[in-house]
Protein backbone atom coordinates (compact mmCIF):
# COMPACT_ATOMS: atom_id res chain seq x y z
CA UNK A 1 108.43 73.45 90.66
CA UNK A 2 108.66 76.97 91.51
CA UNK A 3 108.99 79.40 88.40
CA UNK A 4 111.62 81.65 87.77
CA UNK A 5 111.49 84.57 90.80
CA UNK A 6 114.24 86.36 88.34
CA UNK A 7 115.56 87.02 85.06
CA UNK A 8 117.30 83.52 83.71
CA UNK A 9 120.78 85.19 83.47
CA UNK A 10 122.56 87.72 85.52
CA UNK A 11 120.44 88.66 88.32
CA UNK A 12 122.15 90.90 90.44
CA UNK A 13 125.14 93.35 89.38
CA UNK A 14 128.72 92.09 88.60
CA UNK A 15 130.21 92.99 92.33
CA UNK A 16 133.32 91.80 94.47
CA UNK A 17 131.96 89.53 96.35
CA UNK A 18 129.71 87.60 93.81
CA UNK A 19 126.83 87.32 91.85
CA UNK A 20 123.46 85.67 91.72
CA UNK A 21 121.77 83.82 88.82
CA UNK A 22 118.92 81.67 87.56
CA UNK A 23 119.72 78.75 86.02
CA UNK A 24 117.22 75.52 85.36
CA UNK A 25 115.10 76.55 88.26
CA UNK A 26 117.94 76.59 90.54
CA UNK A 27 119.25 79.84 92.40
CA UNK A 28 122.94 80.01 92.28
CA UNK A 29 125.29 82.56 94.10
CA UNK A 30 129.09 82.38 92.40
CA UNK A 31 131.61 84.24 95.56
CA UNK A 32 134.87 85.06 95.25
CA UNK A 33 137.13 83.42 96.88
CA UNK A 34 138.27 86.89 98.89
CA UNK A 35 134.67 86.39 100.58
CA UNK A 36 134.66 82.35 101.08
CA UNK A 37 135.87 82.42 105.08
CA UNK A 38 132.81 84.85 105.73
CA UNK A 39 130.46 82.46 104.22
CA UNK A 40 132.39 79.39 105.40
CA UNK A 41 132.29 80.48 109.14
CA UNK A 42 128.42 81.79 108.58
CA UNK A 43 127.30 78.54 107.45
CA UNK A 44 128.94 76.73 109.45
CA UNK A 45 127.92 78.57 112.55
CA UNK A 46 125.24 77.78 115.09
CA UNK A 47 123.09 80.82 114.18
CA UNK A 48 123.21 79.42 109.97
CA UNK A 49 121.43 76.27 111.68
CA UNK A 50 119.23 77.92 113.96
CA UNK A 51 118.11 80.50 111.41
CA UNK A 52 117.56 77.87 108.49
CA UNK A 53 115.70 75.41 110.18
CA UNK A 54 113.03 78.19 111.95
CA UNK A 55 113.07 79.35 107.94
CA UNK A 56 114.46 82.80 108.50
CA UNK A 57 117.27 82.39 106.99
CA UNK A 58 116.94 81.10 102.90
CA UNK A 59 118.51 77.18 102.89
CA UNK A 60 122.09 77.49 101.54
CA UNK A 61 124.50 74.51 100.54
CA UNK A 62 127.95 75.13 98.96
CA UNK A 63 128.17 72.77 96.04
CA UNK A 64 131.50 70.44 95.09
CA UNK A 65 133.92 70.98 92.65
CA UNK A 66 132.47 68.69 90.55
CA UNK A 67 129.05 70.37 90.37
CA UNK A 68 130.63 73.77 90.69
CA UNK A 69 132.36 73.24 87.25
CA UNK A 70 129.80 71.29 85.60
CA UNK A 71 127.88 74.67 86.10
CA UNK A 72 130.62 77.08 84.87
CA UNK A 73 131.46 74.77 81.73
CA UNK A 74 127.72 74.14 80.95
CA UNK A 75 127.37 76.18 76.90
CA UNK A 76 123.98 77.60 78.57
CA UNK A 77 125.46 78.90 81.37
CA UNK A 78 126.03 82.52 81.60
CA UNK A 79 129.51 83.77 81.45
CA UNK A 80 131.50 84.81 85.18
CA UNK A 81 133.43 87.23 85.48
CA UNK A 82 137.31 86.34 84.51
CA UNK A 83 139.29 83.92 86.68
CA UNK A 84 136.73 81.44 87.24
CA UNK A 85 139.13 79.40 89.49
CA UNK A 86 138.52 82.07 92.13
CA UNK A 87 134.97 81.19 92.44
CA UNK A 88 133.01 78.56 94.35
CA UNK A 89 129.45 78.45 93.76
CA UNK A 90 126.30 77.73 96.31
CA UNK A 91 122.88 76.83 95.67
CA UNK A 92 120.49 78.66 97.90
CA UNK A 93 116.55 77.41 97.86
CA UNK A 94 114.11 80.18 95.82
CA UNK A 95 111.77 82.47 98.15
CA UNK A 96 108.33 81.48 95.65
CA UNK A 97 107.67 85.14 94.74
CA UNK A 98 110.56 88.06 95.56
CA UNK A 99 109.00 91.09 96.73
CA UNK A 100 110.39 94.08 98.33
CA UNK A 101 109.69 97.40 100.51
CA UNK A 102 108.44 99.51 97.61
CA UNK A 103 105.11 96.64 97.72
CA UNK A 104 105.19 95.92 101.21
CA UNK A 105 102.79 97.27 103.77
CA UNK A 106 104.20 99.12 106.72
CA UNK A 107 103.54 95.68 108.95
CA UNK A 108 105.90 94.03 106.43
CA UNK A 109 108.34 96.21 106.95
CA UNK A 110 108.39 96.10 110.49
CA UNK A 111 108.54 92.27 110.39
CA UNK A 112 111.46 92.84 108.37
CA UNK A 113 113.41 95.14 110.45
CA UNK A 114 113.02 93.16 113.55
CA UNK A 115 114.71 90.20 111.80
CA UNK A 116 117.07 92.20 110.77
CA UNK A 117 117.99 92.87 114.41
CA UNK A 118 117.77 89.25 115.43
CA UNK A 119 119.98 88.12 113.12
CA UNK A 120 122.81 90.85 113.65
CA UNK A 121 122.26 90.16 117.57
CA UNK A 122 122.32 86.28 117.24
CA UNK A 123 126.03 86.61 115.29
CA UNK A 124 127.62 88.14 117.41
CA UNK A 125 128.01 85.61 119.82
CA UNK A 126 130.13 84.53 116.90
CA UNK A 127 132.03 87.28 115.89
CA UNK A 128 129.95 87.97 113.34
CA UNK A 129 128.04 91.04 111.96
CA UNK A 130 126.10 92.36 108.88
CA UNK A 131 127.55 94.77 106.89
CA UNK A 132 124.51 96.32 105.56
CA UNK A 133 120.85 96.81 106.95
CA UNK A 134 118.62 97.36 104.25
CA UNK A 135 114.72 95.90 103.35
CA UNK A 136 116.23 94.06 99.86
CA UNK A 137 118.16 91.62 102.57
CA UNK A 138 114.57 90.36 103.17
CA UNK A 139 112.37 88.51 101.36
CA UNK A 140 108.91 87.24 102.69
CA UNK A 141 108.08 83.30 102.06
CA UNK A 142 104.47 83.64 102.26
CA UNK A 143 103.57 85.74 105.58
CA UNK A 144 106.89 85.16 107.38
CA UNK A 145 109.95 87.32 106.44
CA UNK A 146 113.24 85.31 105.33
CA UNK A 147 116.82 86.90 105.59
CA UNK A 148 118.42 86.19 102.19
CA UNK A 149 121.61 88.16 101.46
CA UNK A 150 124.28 85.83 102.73
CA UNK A 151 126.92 87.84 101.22
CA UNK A 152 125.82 90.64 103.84
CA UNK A 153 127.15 88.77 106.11
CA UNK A 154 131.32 89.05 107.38
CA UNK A 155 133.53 88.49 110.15
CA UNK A 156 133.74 91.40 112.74
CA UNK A 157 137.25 92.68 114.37
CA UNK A 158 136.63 91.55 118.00
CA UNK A 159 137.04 95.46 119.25
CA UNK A 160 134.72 96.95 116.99
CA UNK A 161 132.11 99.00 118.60
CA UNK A 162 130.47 100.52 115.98
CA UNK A 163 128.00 98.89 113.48
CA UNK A 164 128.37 100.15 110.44
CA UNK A 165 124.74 98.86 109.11
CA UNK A 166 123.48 101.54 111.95
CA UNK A 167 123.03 104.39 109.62
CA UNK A 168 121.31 102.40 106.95
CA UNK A 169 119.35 100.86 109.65
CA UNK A 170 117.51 103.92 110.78
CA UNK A 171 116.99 105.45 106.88
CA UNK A 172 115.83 102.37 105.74
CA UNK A 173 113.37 100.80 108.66
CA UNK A 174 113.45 103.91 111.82
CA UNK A 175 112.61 107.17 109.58
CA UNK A 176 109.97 105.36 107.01
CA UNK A 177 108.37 103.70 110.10
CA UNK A 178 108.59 107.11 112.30
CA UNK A 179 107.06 108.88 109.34
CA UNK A 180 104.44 106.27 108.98
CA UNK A 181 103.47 106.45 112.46
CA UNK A 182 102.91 110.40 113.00
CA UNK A 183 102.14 111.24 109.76
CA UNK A 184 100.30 108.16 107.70
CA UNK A 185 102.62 108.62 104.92
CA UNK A 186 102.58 104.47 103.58
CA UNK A 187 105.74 103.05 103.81
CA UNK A 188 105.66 101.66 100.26
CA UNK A 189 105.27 105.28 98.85
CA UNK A 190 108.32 105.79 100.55
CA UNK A 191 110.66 103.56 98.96
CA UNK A 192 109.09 103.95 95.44
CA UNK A 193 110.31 107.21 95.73
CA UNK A 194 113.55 106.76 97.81
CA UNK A 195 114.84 103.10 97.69
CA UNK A 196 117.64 103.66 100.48
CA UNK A 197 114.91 104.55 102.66
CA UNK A 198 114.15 108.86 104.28
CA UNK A 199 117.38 110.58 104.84
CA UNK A 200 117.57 112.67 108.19
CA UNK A 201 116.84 116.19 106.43
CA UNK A 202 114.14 114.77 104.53
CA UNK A 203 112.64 113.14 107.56
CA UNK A 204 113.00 117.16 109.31
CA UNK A 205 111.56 118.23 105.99
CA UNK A 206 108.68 116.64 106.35
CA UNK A 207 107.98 117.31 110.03
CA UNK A 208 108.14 120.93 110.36
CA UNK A 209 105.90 120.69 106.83
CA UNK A 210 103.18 119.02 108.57
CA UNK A 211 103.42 120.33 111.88
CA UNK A 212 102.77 117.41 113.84
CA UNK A 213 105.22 116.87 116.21
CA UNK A 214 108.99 116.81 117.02
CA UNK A 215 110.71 115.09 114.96
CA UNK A 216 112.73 113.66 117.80
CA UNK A 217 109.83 112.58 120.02
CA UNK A 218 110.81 108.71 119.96
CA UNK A 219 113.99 109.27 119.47
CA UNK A 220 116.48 108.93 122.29
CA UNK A 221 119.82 110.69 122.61
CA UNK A 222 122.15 107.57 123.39
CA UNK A 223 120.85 105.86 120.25
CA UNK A 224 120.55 108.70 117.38
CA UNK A 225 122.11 111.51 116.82
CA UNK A 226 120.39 114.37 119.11
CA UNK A 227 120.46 116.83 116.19
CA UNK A 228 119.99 115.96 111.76
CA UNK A 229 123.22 117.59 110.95
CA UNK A 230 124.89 115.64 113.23
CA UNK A 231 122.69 113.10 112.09
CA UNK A 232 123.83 113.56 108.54
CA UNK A 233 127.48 113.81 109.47
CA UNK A 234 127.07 110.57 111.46
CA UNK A 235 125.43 108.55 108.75
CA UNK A 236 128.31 109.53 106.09
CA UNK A 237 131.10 108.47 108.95
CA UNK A 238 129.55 104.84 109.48
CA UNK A 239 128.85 104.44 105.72
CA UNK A 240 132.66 105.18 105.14
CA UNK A 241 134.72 101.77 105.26
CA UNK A 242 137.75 103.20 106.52
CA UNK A 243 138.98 101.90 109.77
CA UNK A 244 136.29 101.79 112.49
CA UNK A 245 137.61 102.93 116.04
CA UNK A 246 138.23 100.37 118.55
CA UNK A 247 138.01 100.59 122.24
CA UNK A 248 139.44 98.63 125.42
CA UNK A 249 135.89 97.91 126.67
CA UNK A 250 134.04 94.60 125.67
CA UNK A 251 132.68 95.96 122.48
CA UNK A 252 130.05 92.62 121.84
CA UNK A 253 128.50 94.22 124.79
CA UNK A 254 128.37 97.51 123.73
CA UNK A 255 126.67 96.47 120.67
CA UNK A 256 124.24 94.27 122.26
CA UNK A 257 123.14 97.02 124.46
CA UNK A 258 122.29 99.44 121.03
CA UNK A 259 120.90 96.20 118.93
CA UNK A 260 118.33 96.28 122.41
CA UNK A 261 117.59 99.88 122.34
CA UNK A 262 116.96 99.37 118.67
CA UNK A 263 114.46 96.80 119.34
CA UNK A 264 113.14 98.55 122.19
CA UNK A 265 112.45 101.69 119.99
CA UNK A 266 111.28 99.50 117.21
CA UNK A 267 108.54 97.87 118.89
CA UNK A 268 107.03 101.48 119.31
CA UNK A 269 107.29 102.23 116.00
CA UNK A 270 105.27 98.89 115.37
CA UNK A 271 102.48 99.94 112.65
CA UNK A 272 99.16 100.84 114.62
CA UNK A 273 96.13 98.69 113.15
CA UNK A 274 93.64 101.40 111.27
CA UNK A 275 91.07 100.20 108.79
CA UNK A 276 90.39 101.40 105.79
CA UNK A 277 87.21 103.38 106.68
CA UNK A 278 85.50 103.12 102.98
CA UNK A 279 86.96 99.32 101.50
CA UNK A 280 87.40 97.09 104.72
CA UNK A 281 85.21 94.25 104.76
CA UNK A 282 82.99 96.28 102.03
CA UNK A 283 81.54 93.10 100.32
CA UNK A 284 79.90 91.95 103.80
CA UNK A 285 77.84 95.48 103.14
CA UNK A 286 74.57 95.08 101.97
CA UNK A 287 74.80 97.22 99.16
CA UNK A 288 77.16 94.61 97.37
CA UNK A 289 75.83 90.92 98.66
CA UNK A 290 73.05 89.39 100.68
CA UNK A 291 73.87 86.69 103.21
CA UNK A 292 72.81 84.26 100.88
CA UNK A 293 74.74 85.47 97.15
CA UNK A 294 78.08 85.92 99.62
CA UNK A 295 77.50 81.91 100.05
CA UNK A 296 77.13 81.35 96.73
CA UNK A 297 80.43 83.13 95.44
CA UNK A 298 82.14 81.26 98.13
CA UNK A 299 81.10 77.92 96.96
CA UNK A 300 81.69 78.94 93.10
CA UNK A 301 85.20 79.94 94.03
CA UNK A 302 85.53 76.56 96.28
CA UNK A 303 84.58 74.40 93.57
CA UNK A 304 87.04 75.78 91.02
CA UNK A 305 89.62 75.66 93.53
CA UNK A 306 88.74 72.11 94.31
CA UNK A 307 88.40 71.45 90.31
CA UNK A 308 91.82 72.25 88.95
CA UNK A 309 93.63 72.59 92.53
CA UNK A 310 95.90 75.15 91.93
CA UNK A 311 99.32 75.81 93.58
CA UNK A 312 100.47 79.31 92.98
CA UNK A 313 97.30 81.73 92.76
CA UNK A 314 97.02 85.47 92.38
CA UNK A 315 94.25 87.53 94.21
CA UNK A 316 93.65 90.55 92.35
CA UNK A 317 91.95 93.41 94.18
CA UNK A 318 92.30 91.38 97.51
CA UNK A 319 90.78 93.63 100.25
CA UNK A 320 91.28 92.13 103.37
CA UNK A 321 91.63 88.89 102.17
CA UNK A 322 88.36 86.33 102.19
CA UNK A 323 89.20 85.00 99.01
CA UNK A 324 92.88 84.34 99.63
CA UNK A 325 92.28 82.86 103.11
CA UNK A 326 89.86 80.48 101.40
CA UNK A 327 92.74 79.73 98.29
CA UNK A 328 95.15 79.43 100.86
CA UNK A 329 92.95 76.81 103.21
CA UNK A 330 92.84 74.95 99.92
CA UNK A 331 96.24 73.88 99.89
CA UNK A 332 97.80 77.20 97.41
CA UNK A 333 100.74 79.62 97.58
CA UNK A 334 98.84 82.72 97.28
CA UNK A 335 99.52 86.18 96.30
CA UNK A 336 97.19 88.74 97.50
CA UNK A 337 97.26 92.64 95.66
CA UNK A 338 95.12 95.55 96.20
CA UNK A 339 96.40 99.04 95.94
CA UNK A 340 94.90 99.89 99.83
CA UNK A 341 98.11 99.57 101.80
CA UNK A 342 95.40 99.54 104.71
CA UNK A 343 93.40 96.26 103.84
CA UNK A 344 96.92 94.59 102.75
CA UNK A 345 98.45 95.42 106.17
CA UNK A 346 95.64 93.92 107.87
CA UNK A 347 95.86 90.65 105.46
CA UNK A 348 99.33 90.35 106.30
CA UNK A 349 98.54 90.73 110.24
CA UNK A 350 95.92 87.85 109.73
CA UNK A 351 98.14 85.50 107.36
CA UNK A 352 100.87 85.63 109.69
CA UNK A 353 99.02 85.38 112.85
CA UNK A 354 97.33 82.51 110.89
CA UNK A 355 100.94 81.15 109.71
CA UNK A 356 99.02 80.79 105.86
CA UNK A 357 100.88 80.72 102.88
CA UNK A 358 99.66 84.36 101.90
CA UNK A 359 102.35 87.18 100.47
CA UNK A 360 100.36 90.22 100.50
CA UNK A 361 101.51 93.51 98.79
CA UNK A 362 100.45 96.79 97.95
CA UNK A 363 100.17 97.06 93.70
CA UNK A 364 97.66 98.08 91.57
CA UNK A 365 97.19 95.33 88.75
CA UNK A 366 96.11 98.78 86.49
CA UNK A 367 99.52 100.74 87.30
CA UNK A 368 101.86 97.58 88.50
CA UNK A 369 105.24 98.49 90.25
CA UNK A 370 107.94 99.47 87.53
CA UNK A 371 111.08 97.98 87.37
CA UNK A 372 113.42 100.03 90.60
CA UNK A 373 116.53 100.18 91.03
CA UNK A 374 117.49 96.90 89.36
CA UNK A 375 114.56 94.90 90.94
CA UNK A 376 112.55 93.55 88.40
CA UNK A 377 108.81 95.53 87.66
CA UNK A 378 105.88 93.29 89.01
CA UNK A 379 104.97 92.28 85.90
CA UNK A 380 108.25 90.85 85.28
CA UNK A 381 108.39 88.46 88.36
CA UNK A 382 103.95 87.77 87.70
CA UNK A 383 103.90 86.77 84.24
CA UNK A 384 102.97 83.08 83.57
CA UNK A 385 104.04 82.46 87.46
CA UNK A 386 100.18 81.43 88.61
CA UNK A 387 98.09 78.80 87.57
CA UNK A 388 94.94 80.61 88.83
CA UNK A 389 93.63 84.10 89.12
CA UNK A 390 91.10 85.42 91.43
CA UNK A 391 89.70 88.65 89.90
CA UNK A 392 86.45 89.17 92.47
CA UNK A 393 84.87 92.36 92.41
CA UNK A 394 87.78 94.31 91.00
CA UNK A 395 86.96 94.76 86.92
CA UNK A 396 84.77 97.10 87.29
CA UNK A 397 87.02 99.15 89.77
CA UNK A 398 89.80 98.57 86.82
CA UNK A 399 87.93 100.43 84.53
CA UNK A 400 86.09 103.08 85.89
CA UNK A 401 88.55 103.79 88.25
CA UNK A 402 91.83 103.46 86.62
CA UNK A 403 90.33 104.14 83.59
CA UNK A 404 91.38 100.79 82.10
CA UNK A 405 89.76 98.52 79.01
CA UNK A 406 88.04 95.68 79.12
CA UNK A 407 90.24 94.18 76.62
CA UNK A 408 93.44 95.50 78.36
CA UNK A 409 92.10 93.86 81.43
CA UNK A 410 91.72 90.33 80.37
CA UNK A 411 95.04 90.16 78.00
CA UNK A 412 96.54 91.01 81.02
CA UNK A 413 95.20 88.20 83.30
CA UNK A 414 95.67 85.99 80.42
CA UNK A 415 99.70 86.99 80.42
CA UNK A 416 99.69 86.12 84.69
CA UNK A 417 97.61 82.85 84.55
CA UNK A 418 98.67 79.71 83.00
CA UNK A 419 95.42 77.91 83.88
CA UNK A 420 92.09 79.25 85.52
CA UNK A 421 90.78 82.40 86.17
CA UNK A 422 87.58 83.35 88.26
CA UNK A 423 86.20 86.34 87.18
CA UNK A 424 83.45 88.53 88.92
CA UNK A 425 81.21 90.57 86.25
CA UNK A 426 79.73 93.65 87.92
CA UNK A 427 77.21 95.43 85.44
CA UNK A 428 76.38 98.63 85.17
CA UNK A 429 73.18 98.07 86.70
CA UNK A 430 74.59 97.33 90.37
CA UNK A 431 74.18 99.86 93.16
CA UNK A 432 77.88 99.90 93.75
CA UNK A 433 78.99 100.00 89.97
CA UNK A 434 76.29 103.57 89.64
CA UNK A 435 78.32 104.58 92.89
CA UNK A 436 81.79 104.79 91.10
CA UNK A 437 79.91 106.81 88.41
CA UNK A 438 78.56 109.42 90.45
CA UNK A 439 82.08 110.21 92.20
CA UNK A 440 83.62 110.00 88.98
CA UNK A 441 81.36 112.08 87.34
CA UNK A 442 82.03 109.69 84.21
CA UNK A 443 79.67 108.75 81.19
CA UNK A 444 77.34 105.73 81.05
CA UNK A 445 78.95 102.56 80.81
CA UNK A 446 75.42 100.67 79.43
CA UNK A 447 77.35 99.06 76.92
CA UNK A 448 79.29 96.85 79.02
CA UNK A 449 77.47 93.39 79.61
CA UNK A 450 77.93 89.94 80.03
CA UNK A 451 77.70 89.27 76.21
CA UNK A 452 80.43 91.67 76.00
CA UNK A 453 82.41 90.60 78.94
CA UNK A 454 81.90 86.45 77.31
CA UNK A 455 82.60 88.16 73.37
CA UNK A 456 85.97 89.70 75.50
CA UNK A 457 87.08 86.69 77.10
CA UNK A 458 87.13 84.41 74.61
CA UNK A 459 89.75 86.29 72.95
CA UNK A 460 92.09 84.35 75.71
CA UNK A 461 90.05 81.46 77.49
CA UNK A 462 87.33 79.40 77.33
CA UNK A 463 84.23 79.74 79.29
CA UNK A 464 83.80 77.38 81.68
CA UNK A 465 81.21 77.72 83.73
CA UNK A 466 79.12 80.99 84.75
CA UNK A 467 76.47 81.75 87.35
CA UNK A 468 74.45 85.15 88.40
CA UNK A 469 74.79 85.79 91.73
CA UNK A 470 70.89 86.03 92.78
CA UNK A 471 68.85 88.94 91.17
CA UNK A 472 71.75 91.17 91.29
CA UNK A 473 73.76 92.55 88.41
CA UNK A 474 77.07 90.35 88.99
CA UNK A 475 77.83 87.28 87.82
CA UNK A 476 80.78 84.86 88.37
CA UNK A 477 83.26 83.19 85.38
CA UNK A 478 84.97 80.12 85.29
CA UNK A 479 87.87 80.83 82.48
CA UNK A 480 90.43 78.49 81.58
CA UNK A 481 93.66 79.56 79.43
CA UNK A 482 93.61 78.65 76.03
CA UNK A 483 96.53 76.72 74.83
């Protein structure tokens, strides 16, 4: 059964249209009534089906009366808002693991704003549209992004020639992409510090900061404003929901032609592949593991894997992804973090290419994503949600690096993990630990060992099984949760 992806009661805010809660492990959506022919005619429609069964569009079912108000007159139910008789309730299926744009590499959300433009293109051969184009209508199942937010979704005046989601469309997927593209700035960082995505000014802001290039280079007059004020001025028009203009002229067409110049302009804007010149593929390096020790951590992470077979694992510190591949091959949903938005891009290109059931993101288990703009912090949506933990050559980053305990550490994996965790032990002693030191220009760390790391550990689990990899300094833990 899939855990909780939110909080158990009200999950979204108290809106119009509806609201979304948590309750038994099921994901309901109460609507009001006022919004019941848009979701009627979407799920009904031929794009619902298509969508749904290619899994890009979250499984929806509207449920009966009968189940409706068993729901609503349940004593552990939370509370609607008044006149429940103008509510019906559906049931949509959970996304394992909700993550959005502020942990996403740029590749994600590229992925993301192409299906946004499939979907709004596919509805309107049935008069259909989506009112809003933003990353939190997306959620990723695994490697393969899933369009969620069904109440986005609404019936379109047949002469309307404008779509309003345009303006959120280019703030939230064009600018942060753009940006990305000339100037490396990671699309994550973006919407950590701007959920809504770069507004026009700040995008000019940037631009003539840096001095790269134009800030219109890609940008072509017949599909964005030629100039940012008028951009700005533009953006505030289609965000207002006053009456949109309508034409004589076959206005499905005219919106089918900008949906293509969209996608046209998006697939140059599609992330370019760089490697992370200093982590990628590090552990092949000889420095860190010979042929033969590399062989042996695979086999000690196999045979755990194989052992308790775990369905919902967490790869901590994932680099580009050998360890989560391997999970993954195993038969596991797996989440892969590392705070390299490089190495995380390049697991996601893999995973999907691969079709595995990875979700990679950009956190840092030592500063995990806070709670933003109503989305639930990391931490939140992580804790108790795995049965096994992959923490492989990442301690010793945790605390010399990021300046974290030992003890902090493992409390920590012992809050995510409600099973196994496989531990890597990197002593002071390693080539690669002493390399940390000397760019952090930090004090000895002799007193960390392995009796320390067991004496640590079994504050939480129980030892399992242990092995040094070779003659190095690193050695690998089996650790089960205590009860």
């Amino acid at each position: 059964m899939a855990p909780n992806i939110l909080p158990t009661s009200l999950v979204s805010l108290p809106a119009p249209s509806g609201q979304l809660f948590v309750f038994q492990d099921r994901l309901i959506r109460l609507i009001h009534n006022s919004h019941v022919p848009n979701v009627q005619t979407f799920l009904n429609s031929r794009t619902a089906r298509e969508f749904t069964e290619s899994g890009r569009f979250v499984s929806t079912r509207i449920l009966d009366q009968a189940s409706r108000k068993e729901l609503l007159f349940h004593n552990s139910f939370p509370n609607p808002l008044p006149g429940e008789e103008a509510w019906i309730a559906v049931e949509h299926d959970s996304v394992p693991f909700p993550a959005s744009s502020h942990e996403w590499p740029s590749e994600m959300l590229h992925a993301a704003g192409k299906l946004t433009l499939e979907v709004a293109n596919a509805l309107l051969r049935e008069e259909l549209g989506i009112k809003d184009a933003i990353p939190y209508n997306i959620l990723f199942r695994g490697a393969e992004p899933v369009f969620v937010d069904l109440l986005s979704i609404e019936k379109r005046k047949p002469q309307d020639s404008v779509w309003v989601a345009y303006a959120q469309f280019i703030r939230a997927f064009f600018l942060p992409l753009l940006a990305y593209q000339k100037f490396w700035l990671p699309t994550h960082q973006v919407f950590l510090a701007r959920p809504e995505g770069l507004e026009p000014c700040e995008f000019y802001w940037l631009s003539n900061t840096l001095q790269k290039v134009s800030p219109l280079a890609l940008l072509s007059p017949d599909s964005v404003p030629t100039g940012f004020d008028s951009a700005m001025r533009s953006s505030e028009a289609l965000l207002d929901h006053g009456p949109l203009e309508e034409v004589p002229a076959d206005s499905r067409s005219i919106l089918r032609r900008l949906l293509k110049r969209l996608s046209q302009m998006l697939v140059r804007l599609t992330p370019p592949c760089r490697k992370s010149l200093r982590w990628s593929d590090y552990m092949l390096l000889q420095r860190s593991y010979t042929l033969e020790n590399l062989a042996a951590k695979e086999a000690f992470v196999q045979d755990a894997i194989a052992r308790f077979q775990p369905k919902r694992v967490l790869d901590v510190g994932c680099n580009t992804g050998h360890f989560s591949f391997l999970a993954a091959r195993g038969g596991a949903s797996v989440v892969a973090i590392d705070s390299n938005s490089l190495v995380v891009g390049e697991l996601w290109r893999r995973a999907h290419a691969e079709k595995l059931d990875i979700l990679p993101l950009v956190v840092s288990l030592s500063r995990p994503t806070p709670a933003i703009d109503g989305y639930p912090s990391f931490l939140d949506r992580a804790r108790g949600a795995f049965d096994a933990l992959l923490m492989l050559a990442v301690i010793h980053h945790m605390i010399v690096t990021d300046g974290s305990t030992l003890s902090e550490i493992l409390a920590r994996a012992a809050e995510l993990t409600t099973g196994i965790c496989v531990a890597e032990f990197v002593g002071p002693g390693d080539p690669f630990f002493r390399s940390l030191l000397k760019e952090q220009n930090d004090r000895s760390y002799e007193w960390l060992s392995t009796q320390t790391f067991e004496a640590v550990s079994r504050r939480h689990f129980k030892i399992i099984a242990s092995r040094r990899l070779g003659d190095s300094h690193r050695w690998l833990y089996l650790l089960q949760k205590e009860a």
